[in-house]
C-alpha atoms as a PDB file:
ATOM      1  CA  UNK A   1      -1.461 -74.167   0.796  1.00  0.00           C
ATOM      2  CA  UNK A   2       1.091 -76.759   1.368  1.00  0.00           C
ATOM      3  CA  UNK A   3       4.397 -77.022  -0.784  1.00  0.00           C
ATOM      4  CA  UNK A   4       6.181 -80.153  -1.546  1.00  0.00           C
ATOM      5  CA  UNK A   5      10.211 -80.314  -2.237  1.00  0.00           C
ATOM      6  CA  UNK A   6      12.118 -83.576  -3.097  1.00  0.00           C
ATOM      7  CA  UNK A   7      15.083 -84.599  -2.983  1.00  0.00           C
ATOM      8  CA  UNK A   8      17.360 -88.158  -3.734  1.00  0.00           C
ATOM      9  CA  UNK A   9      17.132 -90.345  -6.592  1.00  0.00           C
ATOM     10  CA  UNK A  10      19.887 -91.063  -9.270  1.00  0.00           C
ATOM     11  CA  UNK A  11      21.112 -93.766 -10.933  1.00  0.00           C
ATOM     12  CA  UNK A  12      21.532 -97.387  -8.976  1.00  0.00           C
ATOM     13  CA  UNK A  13      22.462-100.670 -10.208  1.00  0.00           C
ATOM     14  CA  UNK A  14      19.615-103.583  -9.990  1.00  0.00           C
ATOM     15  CA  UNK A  15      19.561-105.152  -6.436  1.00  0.00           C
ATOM     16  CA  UNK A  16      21.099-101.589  -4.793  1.00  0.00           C
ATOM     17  CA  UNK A  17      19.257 -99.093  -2.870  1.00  0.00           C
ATOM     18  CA  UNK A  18      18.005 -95.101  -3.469  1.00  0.00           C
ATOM     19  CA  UNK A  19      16.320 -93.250  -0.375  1.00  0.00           C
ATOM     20  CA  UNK A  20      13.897 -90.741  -1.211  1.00  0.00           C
ATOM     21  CA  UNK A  21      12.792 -87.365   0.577  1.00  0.00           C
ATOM     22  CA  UNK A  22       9.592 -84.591   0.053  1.00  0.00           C
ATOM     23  CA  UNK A  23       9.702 -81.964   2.247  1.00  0.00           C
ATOM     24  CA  UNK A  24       6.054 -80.652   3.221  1.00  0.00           C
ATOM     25  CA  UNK A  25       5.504 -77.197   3.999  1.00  0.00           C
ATOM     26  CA  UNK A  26       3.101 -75.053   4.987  1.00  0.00           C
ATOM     27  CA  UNK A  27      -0.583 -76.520   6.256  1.00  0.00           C
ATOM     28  CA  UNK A  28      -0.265 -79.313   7.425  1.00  0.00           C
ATOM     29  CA  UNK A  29      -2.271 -81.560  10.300  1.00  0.00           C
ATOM     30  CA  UNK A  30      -1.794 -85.268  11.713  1.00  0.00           C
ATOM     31  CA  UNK A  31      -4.007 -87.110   9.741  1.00  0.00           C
ATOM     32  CA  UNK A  32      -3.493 -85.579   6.677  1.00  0.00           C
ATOM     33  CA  UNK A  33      -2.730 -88.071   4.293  1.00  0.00           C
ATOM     34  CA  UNK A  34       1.312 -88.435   2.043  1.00  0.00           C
ATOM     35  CA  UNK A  35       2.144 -91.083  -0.215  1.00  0.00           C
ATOM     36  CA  UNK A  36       4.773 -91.424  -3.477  1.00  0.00           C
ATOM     37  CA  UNK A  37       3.692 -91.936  -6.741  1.00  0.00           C
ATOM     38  CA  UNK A  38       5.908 -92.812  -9.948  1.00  0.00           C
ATOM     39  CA  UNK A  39       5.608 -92.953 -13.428  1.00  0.00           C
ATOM     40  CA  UNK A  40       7.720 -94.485 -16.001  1.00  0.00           C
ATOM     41  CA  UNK A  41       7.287 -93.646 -19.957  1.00  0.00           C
ATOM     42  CA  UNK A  42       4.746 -93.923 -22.102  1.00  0.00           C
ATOM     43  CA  UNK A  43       2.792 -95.137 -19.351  1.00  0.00           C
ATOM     44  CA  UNK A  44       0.110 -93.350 -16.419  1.00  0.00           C
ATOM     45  CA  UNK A  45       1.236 -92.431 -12.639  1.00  0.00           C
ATOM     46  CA  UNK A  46       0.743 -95.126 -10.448  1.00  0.00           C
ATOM     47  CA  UNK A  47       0.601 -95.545  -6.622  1.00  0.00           C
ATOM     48  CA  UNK A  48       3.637 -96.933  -4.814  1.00  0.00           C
ATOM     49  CA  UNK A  49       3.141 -96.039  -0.995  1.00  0.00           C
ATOM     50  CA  UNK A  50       1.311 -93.932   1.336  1.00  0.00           C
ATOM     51  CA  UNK A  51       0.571 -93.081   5.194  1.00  0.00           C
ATOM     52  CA  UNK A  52      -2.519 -91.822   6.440  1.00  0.00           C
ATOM     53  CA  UNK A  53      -3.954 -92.248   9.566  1.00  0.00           C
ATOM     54  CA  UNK A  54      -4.736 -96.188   9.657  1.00  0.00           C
ATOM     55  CA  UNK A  55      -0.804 -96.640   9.224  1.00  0.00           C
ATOM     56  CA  UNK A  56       0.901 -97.464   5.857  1.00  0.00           C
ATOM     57  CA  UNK A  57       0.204 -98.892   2.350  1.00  0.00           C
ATOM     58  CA  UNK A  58       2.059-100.151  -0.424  1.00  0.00           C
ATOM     59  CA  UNK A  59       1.334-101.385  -3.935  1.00  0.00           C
ATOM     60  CA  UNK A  60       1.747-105.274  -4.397  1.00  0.00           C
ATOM     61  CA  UNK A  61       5.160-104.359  -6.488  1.00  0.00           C
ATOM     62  CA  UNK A  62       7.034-103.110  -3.920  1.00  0.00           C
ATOM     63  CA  UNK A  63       5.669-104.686  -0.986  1.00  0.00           C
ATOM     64  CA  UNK A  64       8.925-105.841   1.099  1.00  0.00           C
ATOM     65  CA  UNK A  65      10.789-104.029  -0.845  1.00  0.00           C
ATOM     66  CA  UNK A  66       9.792-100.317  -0.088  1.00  0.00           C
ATOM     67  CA  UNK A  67       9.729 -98.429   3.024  1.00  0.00           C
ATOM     68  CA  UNK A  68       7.425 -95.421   3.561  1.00  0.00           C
ATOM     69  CA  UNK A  69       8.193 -93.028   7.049  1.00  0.00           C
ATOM     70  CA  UNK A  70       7.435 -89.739   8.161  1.00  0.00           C
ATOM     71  CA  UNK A  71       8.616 -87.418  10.405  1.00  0.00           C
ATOM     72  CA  UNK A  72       6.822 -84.686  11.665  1.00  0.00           C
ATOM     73  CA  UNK A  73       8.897 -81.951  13.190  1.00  0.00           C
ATOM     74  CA  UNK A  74       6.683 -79.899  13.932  1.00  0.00           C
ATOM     75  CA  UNK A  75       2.782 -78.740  12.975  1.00  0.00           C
ATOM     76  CA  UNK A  76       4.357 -77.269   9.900  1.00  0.00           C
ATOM     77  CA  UNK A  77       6.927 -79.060   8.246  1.00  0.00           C
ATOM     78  CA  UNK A  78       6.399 -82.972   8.157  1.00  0.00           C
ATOM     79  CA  UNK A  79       9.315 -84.941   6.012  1.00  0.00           C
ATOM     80  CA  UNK A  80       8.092 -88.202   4.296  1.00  0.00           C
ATOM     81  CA  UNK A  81      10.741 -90.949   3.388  1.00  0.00           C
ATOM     82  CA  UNK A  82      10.505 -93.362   0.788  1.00  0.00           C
ATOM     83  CA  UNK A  83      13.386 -96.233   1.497  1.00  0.00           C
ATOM     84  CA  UNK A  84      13.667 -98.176  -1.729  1.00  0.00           C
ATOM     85  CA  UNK A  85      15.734-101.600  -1.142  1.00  0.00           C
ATOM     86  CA  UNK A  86      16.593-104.400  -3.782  1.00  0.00           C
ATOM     87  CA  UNK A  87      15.500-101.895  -6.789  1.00  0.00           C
ATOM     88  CA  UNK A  88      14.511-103.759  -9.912  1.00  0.00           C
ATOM     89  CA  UNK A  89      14.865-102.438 -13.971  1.00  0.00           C
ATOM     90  CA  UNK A  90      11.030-101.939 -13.965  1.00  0.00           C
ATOM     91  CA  UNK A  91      11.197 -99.484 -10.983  1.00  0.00           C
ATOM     92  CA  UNK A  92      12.770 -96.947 -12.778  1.00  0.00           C
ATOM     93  CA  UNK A  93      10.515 -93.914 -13.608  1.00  0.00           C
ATOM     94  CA  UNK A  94       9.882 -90.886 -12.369  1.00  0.00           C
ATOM     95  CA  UNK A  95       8.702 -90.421  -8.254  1.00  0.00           C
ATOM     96  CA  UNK A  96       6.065 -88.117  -7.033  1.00  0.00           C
ATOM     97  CA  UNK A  97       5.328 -87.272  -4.024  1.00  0.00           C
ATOM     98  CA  UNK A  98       2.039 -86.311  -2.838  1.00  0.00           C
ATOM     99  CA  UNK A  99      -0.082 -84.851  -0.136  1.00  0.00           C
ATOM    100  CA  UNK A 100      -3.945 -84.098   1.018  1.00  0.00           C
ATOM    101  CA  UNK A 101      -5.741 -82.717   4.277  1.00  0.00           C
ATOM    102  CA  UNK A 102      -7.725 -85.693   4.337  1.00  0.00           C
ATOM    103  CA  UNK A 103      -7.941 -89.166   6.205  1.00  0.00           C
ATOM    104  CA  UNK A 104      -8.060 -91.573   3.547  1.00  0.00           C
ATOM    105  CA  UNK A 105      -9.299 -95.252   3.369  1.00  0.00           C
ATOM    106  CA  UNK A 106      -6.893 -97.822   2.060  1.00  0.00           C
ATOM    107  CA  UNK A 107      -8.395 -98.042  -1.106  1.00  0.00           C
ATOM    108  CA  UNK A 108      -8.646 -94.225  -1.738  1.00  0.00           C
ATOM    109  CA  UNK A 109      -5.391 -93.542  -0.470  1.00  0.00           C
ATOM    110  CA  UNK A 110      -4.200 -94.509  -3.787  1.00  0.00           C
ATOM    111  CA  UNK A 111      -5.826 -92.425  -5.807  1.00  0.00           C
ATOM    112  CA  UNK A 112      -4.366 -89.911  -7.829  1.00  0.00           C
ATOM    113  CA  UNK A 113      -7.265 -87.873  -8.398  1.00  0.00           C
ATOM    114  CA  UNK A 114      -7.297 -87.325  -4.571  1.00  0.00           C
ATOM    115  CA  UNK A 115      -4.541 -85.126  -4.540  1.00  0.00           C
ATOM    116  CA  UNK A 116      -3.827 -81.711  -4.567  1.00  0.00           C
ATOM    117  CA  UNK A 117      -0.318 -81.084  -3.658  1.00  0.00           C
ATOM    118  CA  UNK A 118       2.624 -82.760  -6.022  1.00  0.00           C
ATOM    119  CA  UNK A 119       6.404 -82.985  -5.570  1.00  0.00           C
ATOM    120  CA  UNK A 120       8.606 -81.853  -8.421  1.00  0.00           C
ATOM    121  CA  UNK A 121       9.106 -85.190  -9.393  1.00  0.00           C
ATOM    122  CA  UNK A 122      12.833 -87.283  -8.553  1.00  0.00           C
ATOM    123  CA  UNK A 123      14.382 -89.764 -11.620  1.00  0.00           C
ATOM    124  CA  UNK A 124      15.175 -93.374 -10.394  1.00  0.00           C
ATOM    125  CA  UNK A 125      16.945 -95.371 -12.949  1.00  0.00           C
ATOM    126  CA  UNK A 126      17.566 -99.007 -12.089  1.00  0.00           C
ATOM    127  CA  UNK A 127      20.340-100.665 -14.267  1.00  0.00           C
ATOM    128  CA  UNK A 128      20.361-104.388 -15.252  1.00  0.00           C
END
């Protein structure tokens, strides 16, 4: 059972930057697999960025833009970072992070579906 605690976020004027962090808990192993997720209203969660053992991967929105780290302390508590530079209005929703003992592909690595451990969930609100 692994156990996922955020933290970061706020409020941040368009063109600024927000630094996101998920504490992960518990069972963990080097090639599970972390990545963020966010979701914005009225509309479904969506990939942003993930690592899993081929290196990282970003969605085409943020490429550039988004930085995704980890930092494994120790066997059981690994931090993943989500750097988030030159924010944009339409990145504003709300960021999940996400975990899975599994080695993922690139393409399944974002997939919600694949999941089974979720963040609480951080606001980002990008003003124009």
């Amino acid at each position: 059972q692994m156990q996922l605690v955020q933290s970061g976020g706020g409020l941040v004027q368009a063109g600024g930057s927000l630094r996101l962090a998920c504490v992960v808990s518990g069972r963990t192993f080097s090639r599970m697999t972390t990545a963020w997720f966010r979701q914005a209203p009225g509309k479904e969660r969506v990939f942003v960025a993930g690592i899993n053992w081929l290196g990282t991967v970003y969605a085409e929105s943020v490429k550039g833009r988004f930085t995704i780290s980890r930092d494994s302390r120790d066997s059981a508590n690994t931090t993943v970072f989500l750097q988030m530079s030159s924010l944009k209005p339409e990145d504003t929703a709300l960021y999940y992070c996400a975990a899975v003992l599994a080695a993922t592909t690139a393409t399944s690595i974002r997939d919600a579906r694949l999941y089974r451990n979720w963040g609480q969930g951080t606001q980002v609100t990008v003003a124009s």
